[in-house]
C-alpha atoms as a PDB file:
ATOM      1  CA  UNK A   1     -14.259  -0.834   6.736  1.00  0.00           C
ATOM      2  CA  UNK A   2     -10.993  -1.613   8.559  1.00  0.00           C
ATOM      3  CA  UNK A   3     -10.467  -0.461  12.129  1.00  0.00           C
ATOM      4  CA  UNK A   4      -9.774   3.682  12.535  1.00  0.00           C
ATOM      5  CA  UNK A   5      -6.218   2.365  14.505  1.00  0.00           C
ATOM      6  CA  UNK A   6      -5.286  -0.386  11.761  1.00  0.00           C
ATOM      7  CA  UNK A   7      -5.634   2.675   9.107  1.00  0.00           C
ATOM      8  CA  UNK A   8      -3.387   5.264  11.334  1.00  0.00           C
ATOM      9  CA  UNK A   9      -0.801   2.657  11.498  1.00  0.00           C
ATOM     10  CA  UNK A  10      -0.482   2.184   8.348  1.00  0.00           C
ATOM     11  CA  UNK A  11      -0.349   5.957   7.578  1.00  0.00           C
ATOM     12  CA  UNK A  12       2.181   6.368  10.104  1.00  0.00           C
ATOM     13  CA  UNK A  13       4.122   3.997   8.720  1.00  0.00           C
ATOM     14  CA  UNK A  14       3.618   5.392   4.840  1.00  0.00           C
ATOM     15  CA  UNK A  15       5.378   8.652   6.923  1.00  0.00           C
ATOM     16  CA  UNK A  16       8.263   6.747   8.314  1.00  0.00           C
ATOM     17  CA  UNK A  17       9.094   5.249   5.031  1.00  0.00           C
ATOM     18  CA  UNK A  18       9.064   8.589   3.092  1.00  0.00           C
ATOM     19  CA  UNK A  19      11.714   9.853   5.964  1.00  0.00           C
ATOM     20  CA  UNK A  20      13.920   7.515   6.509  1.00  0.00           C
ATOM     21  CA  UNK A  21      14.095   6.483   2.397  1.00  0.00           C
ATOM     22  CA  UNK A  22      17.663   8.190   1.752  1.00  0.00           C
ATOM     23  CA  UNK A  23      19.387   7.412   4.196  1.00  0.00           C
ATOM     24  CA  UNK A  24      17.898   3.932   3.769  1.00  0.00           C
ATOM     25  CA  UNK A  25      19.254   4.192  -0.057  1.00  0.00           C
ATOM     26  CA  UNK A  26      22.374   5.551   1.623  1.00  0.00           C
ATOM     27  CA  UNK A  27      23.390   2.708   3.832  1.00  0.00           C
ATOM     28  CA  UNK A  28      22.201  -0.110   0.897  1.00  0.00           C
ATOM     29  CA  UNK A  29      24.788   1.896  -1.184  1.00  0.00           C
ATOM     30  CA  UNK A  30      27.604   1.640   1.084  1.00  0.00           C
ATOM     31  CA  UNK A  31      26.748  -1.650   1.838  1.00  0.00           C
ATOM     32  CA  UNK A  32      26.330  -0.821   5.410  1.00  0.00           C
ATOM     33  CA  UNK A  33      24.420  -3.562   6.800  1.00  0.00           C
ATOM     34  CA  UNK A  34      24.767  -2.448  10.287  1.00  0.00           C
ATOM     35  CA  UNK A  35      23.293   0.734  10.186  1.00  0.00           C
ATOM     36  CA  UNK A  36      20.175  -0.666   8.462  1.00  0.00           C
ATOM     37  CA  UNK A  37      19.547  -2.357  11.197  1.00  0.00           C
ATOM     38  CA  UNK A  38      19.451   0.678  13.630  1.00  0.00           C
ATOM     39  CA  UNK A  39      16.888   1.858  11.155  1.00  0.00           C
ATOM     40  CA  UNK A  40      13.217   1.849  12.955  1.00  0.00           C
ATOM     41  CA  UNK A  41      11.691  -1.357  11.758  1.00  0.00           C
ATOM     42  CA  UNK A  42       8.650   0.616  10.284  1.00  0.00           C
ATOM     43  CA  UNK A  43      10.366   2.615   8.508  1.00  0.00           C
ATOM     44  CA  UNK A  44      11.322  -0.380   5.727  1.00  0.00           C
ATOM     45  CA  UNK A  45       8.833  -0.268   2.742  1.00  0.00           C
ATOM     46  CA  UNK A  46       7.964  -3.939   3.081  1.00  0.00           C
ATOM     47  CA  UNK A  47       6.075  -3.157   6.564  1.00  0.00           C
ATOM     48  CA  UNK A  48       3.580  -1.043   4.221  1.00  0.00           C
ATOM     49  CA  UNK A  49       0.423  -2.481   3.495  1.00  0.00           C
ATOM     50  CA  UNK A  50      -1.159  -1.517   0.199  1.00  0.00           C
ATOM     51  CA  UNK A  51      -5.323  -0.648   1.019  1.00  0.00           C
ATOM     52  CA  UNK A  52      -8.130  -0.013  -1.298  1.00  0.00           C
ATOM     53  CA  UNK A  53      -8.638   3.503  -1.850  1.00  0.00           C
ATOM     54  CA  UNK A  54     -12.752   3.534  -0.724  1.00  0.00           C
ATOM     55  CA  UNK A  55     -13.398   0.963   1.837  1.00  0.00           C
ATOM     56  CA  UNK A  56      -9.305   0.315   3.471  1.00  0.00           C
ATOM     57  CA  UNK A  57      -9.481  -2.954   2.382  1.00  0.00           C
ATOM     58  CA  UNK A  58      -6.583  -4.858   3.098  1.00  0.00           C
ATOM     59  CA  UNK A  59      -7.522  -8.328   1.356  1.00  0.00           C
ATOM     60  CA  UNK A  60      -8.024  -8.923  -2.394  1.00  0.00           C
ATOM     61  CA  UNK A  61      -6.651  -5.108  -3.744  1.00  0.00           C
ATOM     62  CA  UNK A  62      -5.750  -4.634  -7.063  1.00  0.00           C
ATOM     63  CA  UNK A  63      -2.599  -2.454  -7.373  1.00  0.00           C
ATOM     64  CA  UNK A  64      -3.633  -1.704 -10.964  1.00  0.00           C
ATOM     65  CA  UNK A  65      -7.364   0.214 -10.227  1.00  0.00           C
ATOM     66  CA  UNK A  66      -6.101   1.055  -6.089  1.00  0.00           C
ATOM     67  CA  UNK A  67      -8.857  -0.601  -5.000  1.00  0.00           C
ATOM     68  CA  UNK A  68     -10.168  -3.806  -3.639  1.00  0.00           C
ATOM     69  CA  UNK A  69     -12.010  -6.644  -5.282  1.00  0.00           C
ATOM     70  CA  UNK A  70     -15.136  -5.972  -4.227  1.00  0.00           C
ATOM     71  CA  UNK A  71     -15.258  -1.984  -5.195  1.00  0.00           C
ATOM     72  CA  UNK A  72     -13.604  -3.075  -8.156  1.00  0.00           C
ATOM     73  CA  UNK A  73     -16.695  -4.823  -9.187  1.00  0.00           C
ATOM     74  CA  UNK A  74     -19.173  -2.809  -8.281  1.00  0.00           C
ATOM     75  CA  UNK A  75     -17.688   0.527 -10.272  1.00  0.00           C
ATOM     76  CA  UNK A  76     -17.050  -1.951 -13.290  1.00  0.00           C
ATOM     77  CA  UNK A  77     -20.470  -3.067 -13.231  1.00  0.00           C
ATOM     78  CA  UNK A  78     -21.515   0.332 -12.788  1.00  0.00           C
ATOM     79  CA  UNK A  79     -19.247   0.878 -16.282  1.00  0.00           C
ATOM     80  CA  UNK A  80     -17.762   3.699 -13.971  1.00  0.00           C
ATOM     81  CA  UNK A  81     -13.731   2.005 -15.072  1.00  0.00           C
ATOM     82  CA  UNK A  82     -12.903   2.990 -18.611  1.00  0.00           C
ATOM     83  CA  UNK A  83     -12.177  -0.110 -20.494  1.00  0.00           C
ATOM     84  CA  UNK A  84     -13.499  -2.264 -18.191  1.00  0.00           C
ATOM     85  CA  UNK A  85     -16.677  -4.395 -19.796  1.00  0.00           C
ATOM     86  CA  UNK A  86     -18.941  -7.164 -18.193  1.00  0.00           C
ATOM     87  CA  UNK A  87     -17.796 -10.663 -19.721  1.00  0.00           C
ATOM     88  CA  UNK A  88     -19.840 -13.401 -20.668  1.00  0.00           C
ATOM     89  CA  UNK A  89     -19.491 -16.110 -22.284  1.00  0.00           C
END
């Protein structure tokens, strides 16, 4: 489980983005460079950090499922995935 203050921040910036995203779109569009740099640096969507859904898992998530590696494999094992089977070979 990540730290309580790692998750926040990451929420908080998840809040920023969703503000500041037109007039973001606003300034690409005009081509004013200048002003997107006034922007608050959290608010670009890059600063984001994508987390697993169950655990906050920065480090091996799959965008595909929203969650990381290791949930991942224990809900496939679990055959709780659709279309997700155990390979062997």
């Amino acid at each position: 489980m990540a730290k309580k203050s790692i998750i926040a921040r990451n929420e908080k910036r998840k809040a920023m983005i969703e503000r500041y995203a037109a007039k973001r779109a606003e300034l690409k569009e005009l081509g004013d460079y200048e002003g997107l740099v006034r922007l608050p640096r959290n608010s670009s969507p890059t600063r984001y950090k994508n987390r697993c859904v169950e655990s906050k898992r920065s480090r091996g998530y799959m965008r595909q499922f929203g969650l990381s590696r290791i949930s991942f494999r224990e809900h496939a094992s679990r055959g709780e995935i659709p279309g997700v089977t155990k390979s062997s070979w």
